[in-house]
PDB file of N, CA and C in Angstrom:
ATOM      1  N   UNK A   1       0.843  -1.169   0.000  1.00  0.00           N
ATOM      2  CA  UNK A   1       0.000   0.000   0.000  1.00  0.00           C
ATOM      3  C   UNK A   1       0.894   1.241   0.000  1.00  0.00           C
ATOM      4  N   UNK A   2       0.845   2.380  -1.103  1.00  0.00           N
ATOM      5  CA  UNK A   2       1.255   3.386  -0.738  1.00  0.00           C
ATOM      6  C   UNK A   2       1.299   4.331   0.146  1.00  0.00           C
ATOM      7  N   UNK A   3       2.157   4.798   0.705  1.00  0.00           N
ATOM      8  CA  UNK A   3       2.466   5.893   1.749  1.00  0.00           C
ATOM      9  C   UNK A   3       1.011   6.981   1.074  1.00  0.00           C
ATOM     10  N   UNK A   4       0.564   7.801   2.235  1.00  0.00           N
ATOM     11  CA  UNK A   4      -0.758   8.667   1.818  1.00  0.00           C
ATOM     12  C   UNK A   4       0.247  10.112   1.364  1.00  0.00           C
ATOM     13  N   UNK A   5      -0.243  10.604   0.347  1.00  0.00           N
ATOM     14  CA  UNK A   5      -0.089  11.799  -0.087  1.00  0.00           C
ATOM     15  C   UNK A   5      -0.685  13.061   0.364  1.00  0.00           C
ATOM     16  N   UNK A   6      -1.821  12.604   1.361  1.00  0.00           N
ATOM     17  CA  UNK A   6      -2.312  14.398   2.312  1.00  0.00           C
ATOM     18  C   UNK A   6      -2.474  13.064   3.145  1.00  0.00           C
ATOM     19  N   UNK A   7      -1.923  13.791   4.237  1.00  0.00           N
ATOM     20  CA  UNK A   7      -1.595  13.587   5.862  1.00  0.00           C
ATOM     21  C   UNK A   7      -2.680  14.455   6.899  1.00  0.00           C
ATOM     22  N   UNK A   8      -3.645  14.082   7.503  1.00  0.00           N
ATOM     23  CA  UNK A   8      -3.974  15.349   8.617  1.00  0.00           C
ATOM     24  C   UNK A   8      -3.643  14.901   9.877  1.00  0.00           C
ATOM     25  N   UNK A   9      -3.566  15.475  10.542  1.00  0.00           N
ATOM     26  CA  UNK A   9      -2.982  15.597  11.913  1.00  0.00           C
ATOM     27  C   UNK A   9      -3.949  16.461  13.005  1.00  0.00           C
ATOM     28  N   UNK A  10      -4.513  15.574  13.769  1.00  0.00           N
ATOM     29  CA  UNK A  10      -4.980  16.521  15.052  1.00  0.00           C
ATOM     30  C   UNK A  10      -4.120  16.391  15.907  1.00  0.00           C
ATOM     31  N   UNK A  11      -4.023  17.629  16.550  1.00  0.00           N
ATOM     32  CA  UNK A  11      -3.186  17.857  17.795  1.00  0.00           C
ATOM     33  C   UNK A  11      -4.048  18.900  18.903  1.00  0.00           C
ATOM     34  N   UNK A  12      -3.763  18.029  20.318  1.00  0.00           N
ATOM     35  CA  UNK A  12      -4.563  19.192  21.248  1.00  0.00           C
ATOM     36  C   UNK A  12      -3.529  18.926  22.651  1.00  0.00           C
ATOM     37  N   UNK A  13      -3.242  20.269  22.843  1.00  0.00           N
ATOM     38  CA  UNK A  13      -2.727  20.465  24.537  1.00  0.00           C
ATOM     39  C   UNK A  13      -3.244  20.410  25.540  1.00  0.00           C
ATOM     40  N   UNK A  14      -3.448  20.086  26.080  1.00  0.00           N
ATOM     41  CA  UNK A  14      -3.892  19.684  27.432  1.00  0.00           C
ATOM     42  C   UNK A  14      -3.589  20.869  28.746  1.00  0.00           C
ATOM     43  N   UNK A  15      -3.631  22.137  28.051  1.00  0.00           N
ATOM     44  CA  UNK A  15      -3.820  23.381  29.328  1.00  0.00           C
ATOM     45  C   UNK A  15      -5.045  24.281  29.043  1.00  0.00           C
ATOM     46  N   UNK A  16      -4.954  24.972  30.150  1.00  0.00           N
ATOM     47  CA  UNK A  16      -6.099  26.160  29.219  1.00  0.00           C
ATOM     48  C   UNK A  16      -5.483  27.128  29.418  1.00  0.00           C
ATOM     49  N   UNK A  17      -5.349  28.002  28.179  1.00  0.00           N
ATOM     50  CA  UNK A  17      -4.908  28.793  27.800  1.00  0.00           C
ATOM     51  C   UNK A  17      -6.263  29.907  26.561  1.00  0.00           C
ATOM     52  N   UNK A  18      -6.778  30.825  27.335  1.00  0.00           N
ATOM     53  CA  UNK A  18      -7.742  31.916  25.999  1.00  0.00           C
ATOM     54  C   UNK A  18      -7.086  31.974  24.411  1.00  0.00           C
ATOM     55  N   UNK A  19      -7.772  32.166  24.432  1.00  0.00           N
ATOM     56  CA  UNK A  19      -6.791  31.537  22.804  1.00  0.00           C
ATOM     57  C   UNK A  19      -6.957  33.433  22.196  1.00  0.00           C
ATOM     58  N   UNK A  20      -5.843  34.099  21.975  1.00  0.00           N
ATOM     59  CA  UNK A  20      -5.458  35.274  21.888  1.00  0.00           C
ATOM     60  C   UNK A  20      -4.699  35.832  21.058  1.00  0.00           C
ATOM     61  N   UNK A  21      -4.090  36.619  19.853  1.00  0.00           N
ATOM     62  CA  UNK A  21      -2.938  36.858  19.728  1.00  0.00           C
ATOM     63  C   UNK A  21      -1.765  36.252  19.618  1.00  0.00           C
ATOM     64  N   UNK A  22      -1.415  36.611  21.259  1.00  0.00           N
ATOM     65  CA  UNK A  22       0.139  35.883  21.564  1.00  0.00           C
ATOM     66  C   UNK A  22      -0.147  34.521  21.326  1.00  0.00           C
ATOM     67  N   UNK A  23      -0.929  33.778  21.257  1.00  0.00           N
ATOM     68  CA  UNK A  23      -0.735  32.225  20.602  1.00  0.00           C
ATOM     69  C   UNK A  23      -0.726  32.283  19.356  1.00  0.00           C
ATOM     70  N   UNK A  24      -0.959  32.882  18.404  1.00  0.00           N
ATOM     71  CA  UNK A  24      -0.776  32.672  17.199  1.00  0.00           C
ATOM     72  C   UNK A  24      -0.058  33.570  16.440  1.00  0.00           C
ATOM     73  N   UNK A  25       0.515  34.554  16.981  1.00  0.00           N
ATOM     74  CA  UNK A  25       1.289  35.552  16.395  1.00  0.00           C
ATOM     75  C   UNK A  25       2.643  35.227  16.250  1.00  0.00           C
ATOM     76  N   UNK A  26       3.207  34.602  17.711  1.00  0.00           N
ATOM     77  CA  UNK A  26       4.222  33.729  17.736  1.00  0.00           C
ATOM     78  C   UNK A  26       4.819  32.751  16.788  1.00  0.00           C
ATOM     79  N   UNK A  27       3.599  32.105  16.882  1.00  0.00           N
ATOM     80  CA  UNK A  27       3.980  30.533  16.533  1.00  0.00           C
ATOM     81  C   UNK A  27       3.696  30.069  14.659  1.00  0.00           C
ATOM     82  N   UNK A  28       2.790  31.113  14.534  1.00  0.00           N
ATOM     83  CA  UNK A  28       2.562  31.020  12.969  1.00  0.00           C
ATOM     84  C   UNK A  28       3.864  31.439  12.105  1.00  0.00           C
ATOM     85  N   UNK A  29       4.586  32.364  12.462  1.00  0.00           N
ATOM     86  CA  UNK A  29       5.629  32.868  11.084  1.00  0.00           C
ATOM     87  C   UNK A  29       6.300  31.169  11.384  1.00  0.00           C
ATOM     88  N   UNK A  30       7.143  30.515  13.071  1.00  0.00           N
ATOM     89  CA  UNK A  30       7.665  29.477  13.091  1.00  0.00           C
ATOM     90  C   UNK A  30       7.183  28.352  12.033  1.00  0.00           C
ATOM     91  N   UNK A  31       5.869  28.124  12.440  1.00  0.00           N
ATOM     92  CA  UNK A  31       4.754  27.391  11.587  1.00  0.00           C
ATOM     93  C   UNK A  31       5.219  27.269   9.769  1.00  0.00           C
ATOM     94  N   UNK A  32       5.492  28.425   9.544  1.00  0.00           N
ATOM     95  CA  UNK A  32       5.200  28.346   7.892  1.00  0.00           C
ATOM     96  C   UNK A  32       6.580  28.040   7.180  1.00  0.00           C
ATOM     97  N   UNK A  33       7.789  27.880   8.286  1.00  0.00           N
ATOM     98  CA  UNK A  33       8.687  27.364   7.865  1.00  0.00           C
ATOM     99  C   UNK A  33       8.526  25.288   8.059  1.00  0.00           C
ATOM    100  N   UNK A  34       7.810  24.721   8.501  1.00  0.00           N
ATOM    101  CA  UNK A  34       7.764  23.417   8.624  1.00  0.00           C
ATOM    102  C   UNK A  34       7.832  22.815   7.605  1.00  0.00           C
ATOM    103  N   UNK A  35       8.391  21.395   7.416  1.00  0.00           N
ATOM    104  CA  UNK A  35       8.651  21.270   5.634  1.00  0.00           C
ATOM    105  C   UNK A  35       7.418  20.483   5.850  1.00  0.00           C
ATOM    106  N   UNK A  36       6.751  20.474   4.462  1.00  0.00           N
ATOM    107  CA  UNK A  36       5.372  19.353   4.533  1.00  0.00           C
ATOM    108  C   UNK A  36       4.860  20.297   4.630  1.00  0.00           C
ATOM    109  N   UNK A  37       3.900  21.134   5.355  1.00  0.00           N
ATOM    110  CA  UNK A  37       2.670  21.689   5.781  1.00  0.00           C
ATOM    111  C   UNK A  37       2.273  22.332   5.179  1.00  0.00           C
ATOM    112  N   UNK A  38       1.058  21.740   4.795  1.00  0.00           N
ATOM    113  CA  UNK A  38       0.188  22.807   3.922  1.00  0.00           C
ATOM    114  C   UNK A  38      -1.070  23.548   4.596  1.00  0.00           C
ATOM    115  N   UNK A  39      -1.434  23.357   5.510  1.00  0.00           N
ATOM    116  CA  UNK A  39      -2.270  24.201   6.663  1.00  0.00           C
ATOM    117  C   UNK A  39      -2.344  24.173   7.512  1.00  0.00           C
ATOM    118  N   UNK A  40      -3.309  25.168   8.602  1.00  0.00           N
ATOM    119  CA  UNK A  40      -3.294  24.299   9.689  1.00  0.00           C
ATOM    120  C   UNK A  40      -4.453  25.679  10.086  1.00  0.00           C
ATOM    121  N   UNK A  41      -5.643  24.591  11.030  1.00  0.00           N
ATOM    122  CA  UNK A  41      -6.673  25.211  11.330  1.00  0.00           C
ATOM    123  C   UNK A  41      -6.255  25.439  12.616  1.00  0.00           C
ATOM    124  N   UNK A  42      -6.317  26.391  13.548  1.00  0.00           N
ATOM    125  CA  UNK A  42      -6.553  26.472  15.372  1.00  0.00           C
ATOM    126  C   UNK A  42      -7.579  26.146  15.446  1.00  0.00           C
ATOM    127  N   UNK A  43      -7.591  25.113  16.597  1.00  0.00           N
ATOM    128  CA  UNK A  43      -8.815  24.964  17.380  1.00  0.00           C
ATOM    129  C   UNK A  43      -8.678  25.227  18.811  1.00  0.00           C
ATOM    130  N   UNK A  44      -9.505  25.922  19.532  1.00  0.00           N
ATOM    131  CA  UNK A  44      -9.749  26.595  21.043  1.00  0.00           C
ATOM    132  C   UNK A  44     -11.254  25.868  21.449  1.00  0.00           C
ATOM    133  N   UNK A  45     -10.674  24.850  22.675  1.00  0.00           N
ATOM    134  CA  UNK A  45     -11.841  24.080  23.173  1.00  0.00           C
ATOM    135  C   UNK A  45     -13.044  24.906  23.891  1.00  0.00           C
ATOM    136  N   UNK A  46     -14.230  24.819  23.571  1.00  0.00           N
ATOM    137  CA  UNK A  46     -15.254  25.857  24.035  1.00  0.00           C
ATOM    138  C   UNK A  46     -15.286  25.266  25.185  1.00  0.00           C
ATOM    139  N   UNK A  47     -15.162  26.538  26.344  1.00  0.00           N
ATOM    140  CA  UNK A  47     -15.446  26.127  27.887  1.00  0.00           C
ATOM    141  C   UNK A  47     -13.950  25.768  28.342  1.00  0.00           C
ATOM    142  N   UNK A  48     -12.906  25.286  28.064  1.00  0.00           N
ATOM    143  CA  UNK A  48     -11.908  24.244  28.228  1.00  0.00           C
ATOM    144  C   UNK A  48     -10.978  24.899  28.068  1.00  0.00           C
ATOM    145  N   UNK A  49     -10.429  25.999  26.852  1.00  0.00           N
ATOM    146  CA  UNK A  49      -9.680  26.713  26.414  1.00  0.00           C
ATOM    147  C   UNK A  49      -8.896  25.651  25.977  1.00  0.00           C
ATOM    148  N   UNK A  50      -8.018  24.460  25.940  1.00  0.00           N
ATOM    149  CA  UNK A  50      -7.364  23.553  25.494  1.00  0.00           C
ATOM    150  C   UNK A  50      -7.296  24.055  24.146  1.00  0.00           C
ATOM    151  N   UNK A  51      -5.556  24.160  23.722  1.00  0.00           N
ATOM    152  CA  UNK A  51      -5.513  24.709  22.501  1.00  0.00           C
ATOM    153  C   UNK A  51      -4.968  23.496  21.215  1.00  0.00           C
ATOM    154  N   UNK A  52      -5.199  23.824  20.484  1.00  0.00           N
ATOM    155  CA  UNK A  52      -5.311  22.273  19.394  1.00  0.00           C
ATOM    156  C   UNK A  52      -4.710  23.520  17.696  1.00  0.00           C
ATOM    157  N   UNK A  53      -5.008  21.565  16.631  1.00  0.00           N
ATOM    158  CA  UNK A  53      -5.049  22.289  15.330  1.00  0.00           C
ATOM    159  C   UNK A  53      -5.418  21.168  14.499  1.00  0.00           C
ATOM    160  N   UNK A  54      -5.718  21.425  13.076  1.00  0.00           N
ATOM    161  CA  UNK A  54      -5.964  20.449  12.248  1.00  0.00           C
ATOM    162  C   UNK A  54      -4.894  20.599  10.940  1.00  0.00           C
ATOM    163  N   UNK A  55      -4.413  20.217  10.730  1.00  0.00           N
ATOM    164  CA  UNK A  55      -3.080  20.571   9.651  1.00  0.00           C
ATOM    165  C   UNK A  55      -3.025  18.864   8.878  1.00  0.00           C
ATOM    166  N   UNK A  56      -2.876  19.788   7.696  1.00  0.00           N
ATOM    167  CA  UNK A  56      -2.274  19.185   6.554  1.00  0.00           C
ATOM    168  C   UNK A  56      -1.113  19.032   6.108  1.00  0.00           C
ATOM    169  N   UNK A  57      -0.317  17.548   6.199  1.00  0.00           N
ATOM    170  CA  UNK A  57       0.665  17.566   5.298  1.00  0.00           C
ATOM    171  C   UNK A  57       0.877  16.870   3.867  1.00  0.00           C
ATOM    172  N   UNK A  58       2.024  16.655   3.877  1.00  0.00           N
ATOM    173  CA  UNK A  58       2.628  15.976   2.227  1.00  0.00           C
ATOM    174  C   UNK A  58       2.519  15.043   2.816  1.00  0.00           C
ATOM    175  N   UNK A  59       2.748  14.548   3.527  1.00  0.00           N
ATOM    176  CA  UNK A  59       3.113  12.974   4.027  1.00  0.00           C
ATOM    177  C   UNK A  59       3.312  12.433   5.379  1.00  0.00           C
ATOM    178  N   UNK A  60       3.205  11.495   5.687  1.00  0.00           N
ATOM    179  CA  UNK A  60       3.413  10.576   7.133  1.00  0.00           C
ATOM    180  C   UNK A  60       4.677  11.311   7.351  1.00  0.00           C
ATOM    181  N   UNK A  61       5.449  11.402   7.015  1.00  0.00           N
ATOM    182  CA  UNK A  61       7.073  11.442   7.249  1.00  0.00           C
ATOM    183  C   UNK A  61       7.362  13.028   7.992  1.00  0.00           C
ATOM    184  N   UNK A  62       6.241  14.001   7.494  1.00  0.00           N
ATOM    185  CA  UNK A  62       6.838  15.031   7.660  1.00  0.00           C
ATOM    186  C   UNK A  62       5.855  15.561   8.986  1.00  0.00           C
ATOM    187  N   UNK A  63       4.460  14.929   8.980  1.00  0.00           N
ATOM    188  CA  UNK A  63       3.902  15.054   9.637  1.00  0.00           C
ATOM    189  C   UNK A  63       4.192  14.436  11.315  1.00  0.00           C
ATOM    190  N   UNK A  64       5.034  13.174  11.169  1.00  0.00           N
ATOM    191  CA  UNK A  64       5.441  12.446  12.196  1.00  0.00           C
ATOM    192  C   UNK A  64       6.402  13.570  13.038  1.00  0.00           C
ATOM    193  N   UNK A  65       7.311  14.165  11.858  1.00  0.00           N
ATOM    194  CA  UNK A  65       8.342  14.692  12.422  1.00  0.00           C
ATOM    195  C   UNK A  65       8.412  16.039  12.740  1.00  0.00           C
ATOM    196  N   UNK A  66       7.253  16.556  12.467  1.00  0.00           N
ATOM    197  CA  UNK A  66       6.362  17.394  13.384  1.00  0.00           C
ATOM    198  C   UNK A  66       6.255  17.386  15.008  1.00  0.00           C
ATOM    199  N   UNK A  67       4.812  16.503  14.262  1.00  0.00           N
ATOM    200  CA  UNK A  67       4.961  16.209  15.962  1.00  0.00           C
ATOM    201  C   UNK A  67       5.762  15.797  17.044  1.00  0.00           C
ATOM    202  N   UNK A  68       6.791  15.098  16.930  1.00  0.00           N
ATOM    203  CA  UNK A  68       8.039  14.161  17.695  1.00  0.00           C
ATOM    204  C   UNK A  68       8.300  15.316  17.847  1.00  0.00           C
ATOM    205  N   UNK A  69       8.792  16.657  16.888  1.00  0.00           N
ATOM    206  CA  UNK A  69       9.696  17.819  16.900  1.00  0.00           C
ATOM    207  C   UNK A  69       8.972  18.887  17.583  1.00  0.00           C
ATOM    208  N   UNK A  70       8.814  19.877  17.008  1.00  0.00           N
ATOM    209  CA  UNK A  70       8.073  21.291  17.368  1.00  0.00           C
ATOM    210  C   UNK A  70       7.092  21.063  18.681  1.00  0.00           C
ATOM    211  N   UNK A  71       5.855  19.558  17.936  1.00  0.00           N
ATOM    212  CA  UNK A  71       4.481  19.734  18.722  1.00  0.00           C
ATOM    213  C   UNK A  71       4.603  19.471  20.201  1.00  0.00           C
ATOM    214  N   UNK A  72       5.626  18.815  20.000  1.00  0.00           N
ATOM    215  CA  UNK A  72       6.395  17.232  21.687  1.00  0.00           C
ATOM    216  C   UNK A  72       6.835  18.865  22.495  1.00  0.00           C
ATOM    217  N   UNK A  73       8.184  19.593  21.793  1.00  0.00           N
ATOM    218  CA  UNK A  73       8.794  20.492  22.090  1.00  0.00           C
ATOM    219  C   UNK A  73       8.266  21.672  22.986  1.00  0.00           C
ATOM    220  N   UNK A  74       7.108  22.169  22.347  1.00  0.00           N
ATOM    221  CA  UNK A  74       5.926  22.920  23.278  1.00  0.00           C
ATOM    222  C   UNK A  74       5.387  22.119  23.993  1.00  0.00           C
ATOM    223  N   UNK A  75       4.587  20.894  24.103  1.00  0.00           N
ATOM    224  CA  UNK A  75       4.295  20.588  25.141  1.00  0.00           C
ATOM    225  C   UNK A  75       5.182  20.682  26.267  1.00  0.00           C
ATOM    226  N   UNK A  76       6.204  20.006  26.350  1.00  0.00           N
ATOM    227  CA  UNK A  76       7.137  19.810  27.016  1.00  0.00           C
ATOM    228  C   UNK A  76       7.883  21.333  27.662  1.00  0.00           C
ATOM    229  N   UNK A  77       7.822  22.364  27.076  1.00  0.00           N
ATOM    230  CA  UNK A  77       8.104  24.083  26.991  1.00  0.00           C
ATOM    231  C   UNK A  77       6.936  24.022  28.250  1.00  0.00           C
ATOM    232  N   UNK A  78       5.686  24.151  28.066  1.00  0.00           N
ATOM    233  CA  UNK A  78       4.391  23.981  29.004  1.00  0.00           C
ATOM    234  C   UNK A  78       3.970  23.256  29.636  1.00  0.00           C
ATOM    235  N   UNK A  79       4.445  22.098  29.820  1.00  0.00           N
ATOM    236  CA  UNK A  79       3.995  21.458  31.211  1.00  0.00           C
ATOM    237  C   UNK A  79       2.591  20.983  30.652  1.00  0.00           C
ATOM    238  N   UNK A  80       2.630  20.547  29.216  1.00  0.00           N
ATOM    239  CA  UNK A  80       1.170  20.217  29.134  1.00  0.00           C
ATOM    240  C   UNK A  80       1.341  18.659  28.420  1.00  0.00           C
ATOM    241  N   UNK A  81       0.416  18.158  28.798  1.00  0.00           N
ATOM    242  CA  UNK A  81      -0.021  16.836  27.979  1.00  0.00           C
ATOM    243  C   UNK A  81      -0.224  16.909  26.139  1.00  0.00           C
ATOM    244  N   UNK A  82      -0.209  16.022  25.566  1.00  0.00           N
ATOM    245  CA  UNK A  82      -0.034  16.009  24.029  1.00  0.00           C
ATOM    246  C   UNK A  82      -0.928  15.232  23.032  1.00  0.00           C
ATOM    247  N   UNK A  83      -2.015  15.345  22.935  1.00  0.00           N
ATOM    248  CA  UNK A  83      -2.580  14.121  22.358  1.00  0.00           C
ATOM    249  C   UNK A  83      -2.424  14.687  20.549  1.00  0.00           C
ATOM    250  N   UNK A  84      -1.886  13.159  19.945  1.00  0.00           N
ATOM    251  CA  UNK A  84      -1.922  13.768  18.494  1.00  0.00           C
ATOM    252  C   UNK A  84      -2.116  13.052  17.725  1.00  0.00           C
ATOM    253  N   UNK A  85      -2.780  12.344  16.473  1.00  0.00           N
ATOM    254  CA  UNK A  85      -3.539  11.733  15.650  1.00  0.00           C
ATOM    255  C   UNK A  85      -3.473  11.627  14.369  1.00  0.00           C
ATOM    256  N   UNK A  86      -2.914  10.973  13.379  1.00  0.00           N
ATOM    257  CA  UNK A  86      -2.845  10.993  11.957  1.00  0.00           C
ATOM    258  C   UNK A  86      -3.730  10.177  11.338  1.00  0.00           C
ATOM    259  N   UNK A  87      -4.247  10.831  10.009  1.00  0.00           N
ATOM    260  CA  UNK A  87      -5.146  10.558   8.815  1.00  0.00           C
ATOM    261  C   UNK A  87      -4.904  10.417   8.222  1.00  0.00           C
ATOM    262  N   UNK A  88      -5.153   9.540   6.880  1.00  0.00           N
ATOM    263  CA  UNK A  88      -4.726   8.993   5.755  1.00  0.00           C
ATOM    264  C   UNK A  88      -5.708   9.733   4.849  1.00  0.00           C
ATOM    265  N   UNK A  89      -5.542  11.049   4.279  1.00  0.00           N
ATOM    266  CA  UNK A  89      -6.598  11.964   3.579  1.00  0.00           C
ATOM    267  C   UNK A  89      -6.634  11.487   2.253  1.00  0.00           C
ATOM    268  N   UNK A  90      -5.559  10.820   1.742  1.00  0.00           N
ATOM    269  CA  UNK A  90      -5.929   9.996   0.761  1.00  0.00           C
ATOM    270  C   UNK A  90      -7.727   9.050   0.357  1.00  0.00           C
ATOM    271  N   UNK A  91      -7.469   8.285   1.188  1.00  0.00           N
ATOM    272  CA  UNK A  91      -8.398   7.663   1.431  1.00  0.00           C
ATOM    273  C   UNK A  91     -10.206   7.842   1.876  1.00  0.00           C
ATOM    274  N   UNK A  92      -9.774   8.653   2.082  1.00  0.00           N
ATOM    275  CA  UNK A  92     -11.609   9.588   2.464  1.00  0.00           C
ATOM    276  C   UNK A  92     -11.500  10.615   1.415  1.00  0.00           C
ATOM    277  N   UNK A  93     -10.678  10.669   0.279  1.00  0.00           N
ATOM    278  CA  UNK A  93     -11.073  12.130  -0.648  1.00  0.00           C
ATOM    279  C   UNK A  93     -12.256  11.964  -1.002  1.00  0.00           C
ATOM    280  N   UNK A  94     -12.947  10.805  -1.685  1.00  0.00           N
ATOM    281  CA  UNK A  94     -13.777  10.939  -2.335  1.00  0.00           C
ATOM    282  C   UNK A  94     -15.496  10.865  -1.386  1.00  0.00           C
ATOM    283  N   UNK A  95     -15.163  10.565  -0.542  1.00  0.00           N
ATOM    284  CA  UNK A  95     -16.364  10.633   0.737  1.00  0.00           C
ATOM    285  C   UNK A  95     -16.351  12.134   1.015  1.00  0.00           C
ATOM    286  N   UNK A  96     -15.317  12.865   1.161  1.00  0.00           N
ATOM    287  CA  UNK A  96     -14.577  14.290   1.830  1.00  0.00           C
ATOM    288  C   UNK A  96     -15.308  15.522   0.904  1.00  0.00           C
ATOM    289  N   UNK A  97     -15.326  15.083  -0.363  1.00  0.00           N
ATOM    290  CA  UNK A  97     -15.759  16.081  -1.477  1.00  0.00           C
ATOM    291  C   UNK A  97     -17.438  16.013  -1.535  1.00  0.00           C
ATOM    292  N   UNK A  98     -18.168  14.513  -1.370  1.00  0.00           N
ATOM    293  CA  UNK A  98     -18.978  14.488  -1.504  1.00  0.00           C
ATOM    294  C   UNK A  98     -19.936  15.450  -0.355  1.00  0.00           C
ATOM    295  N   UNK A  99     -19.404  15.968   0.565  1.00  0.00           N
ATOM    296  CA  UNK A  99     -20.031  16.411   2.285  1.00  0.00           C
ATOM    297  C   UNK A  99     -19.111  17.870   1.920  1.00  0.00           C
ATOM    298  N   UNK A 100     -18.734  18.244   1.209  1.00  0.00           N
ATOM    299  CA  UNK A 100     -18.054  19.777   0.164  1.00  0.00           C
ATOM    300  C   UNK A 100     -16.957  20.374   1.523  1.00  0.00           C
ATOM    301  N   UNK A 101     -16.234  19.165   1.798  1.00  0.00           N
ATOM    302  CA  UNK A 101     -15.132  19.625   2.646  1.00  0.00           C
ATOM    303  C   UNK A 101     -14.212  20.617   2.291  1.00  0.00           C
ATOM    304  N   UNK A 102     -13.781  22.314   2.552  1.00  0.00           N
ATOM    305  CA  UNK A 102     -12.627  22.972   2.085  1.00  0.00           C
ATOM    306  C   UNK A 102     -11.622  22.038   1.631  1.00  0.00           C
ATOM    307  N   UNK A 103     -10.978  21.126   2.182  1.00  0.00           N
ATOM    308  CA  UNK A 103      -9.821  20.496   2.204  1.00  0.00           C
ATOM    309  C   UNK A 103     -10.039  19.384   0.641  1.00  0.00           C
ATOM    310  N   UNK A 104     -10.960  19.584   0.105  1.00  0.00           N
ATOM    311  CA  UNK A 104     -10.980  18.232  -0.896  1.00  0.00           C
ATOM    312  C   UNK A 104     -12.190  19.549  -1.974  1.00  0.00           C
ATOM    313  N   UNK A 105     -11.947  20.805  -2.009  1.00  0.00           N
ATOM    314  CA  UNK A 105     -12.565  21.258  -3.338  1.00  0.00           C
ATOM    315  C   UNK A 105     -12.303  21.061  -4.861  1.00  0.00           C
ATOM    316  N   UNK A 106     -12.983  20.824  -5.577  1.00  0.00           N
ATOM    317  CA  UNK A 106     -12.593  20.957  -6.843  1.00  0.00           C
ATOM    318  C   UNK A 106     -11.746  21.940  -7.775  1.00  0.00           C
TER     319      UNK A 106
END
Protein backbone atom coordinates (compact mmCIF):
# COMPACT_ATOMS: atom_id res chain seq x y z
CA UNK A 1 0.00 0.00 0.00
CA UNK A 2 1.26 3.39 -0.74
CA UNK A 3 2.47 5.89 1.75
CA UNK A 4 -0.76 8.67 1.82
CA UNK A 5 -0.09 11.80 -0.09
CA UNK A 6 -2.31 14.40 2.31
CA UNK A 7 -1.60 13.59 5.86
CA UNK A 8 -3.97 15.35 8.62
CA UNK A 9 -2.98 15.60 11.91
CA UNK A 10 -4.98 16.52 15.05
CA UNK A 11 -3.19 17.86 17.80
CA UNK A 12 -4.56 19.19 21.25
CA UNK A 13 -2.73 20.47 24.54
CA UNK A 14 -3.89 19.68 27.43
CA UNK A 15 -3.82 23.38 29.33
CA UNK A 16 -6.10 26.16 29.22
CA UNK A 17 -4.91 28.79 27.80
CA UNK A 18 -7.74 31.92 26.00
CA UNK A 19 -6.79 31.54 22.80
CA UNK A 20 -5.46 35.27 21.89
CA UNK A 21 -2.94 36.86 19.73
CA UNK A 22 0.14 35.88 21.56
CA UNK A 23 -0.73 32.23 20.60
CA UNK A 24 -0.78 32.67 17.20
CA UNK A 25 1.29 35.55 16.39
CA UNK A 26 4.22 33.73 17.74
CA UNK A 27 3.98 30.53 16.53
CA UNK A 28 2.56 31.02 12.97
CA UNK A 29 5.63 32.87 11.08
CA UNK A 30 7.66 29.48 13.09
CA UNK A 31 4.75 27.39 11.59
CA UNK A 32 5.20 28.35 7.89
CA UNK A 33 8.69 27.36 7.87
CA UNK A 34 7.76 23.42 8.62
CA UNK A 35 8.65 21.27 5.63
CA UNK A 36 5.37 19.35 4.53
CA UNK A 37 2.67 21.69 5.78
CA UNK A 38 0.19 22.81 3.92
CA UNK A 39 -2.27 24.20 6.66
CA UNK A 40 -3.29 24.30 9.69
CA UNK A 41 -6.67 25.21 11.33
CA UNK A 42 -6.55 26.47 15.37
CA UNK A 43 -8.82 24.96 17.38
CA UNK A 44 -9.75 26.59 21.04
CA UNK A 45 -11.84 24.08 23.17
CA UNK A 46 -15.25 25.86 24.03
CA UNK A 47 -15.45 26.13 27.89
CA UNK A 48 -11.91 24.24 28.23
CA UNK A 49 -9.68 26.71 26.41
CA UNK A 50 -7.36 23.55 25.49
CA UNK A 51 -5.51 24.71 22.50
CA UNK A 52 -5.31 22.27 19.39
CA UNK A 53 -5.05 22.29 15.33
CA UNK A 54 -5.96 20.45 12.25
CA UNK A 55 -3.08 20.57 9.65
CA UNK A 56 -2.27 19.18 6.55
CA UNK A 57 0.67 17.57 5.30
CA UNK A 58 2.63 15.98 2.23
CA UNK A 59 3.11 12.97 4.03
CA UNK A 60 3.41 10.58 7.13
CA UNK A 61 7.07 11.44 7.25
CA UNK A 62 6.84 15.03 7.66
CA UNK A 63 3.90 15.05 9.64
CA UNK A 64 5.44 12.45 12.20
CA UNK A 65 8.34 14.69 12.42
CA UNK A 66 6.36 17.39 13.38
CA UNK A 67 4.96 16.21 15.96
CA UNK A 68 8.04 14.16 17.70
CA UNK A 69 9.70 17.82 16.90
CA UNK A 70 8.07 21.29 17.37
CA UNK A 71 4.48 19.73 18.72
CA UNK A 72 6.39 17.23 21.69
CA UNK A 73 8.79 20.49 22.09
CA UNK A 74 5.93 22.92 23.28
CA UNK A 75 4.30 20.59 25.14
CA UNK A 76 7.14 19.81 27.02
CA UNK A 77 8.10 24.08 26.99
CA UNK A 78 4.39 23.98 29.00
CA UNK A 79 3.99 21.46 31.21
CA UNK A 80 1.17 20.22 29.13
CA UNK A 81 -0.02 16.84 27.98
CA UNK A 82 -0.03 16.01 24.03
CA UNK A 83 -2.58 14.12 22.36
CA UNK A 84 -1.92 13.77 18.49
CA UNK A 85 -3.54 11.73 15.65
CA UNK A 86 -2.85 10.99 11.96
CA UNK A 87 -5.15 10.56 8.81
CA UNK A 88 -4.73 8.99 5.76
CA UNK A 89 -6.60 11.96 3.58
CA UNK A 90 -5.93 10.00 0.76
CA UNK A 91 -8.40 7.66 1.43
CA UNK A 92 -11.61 9.59 2.46
CA UNK A 93 -11.07 12.13 -0.65
CA UNK A 94 -13.78 10.94 -2.34
CA UNK A 95 -16.36 10.63 0.74
CA UNK A 96 -14.58 14.29 1.83
CA UNK A 97 -15.76 16.08 -1.48
CA UNK A 98 -18.98 14.49 -1.50
CA UNK A 99 -20.03 16.41 2.28
CA UNK A 100 -18.05 19.78 0.16
CA UNK A 101 -15.13 19.63 2.65
CA UNK A 102 -12.63 22.97 2.08
CA UNK A 103 -9.82 20.50 2.20
CA UNK A 104 -10.98 18.23 -0.90
CA UNK A 105 -12.56 21.26 -3.34
CA UNK A 106 -12.59 20.96 -6.84
Amino acid sequence: MAEPTRVFLYAEFQISAPFGEGIWKETNPMMQTVPGLRSKTWLSGINTHTVGGFYEFDSVENARAYAEGMLAGFAKKRGASLTVKLFDGDVVADASRGMKSPFFAA
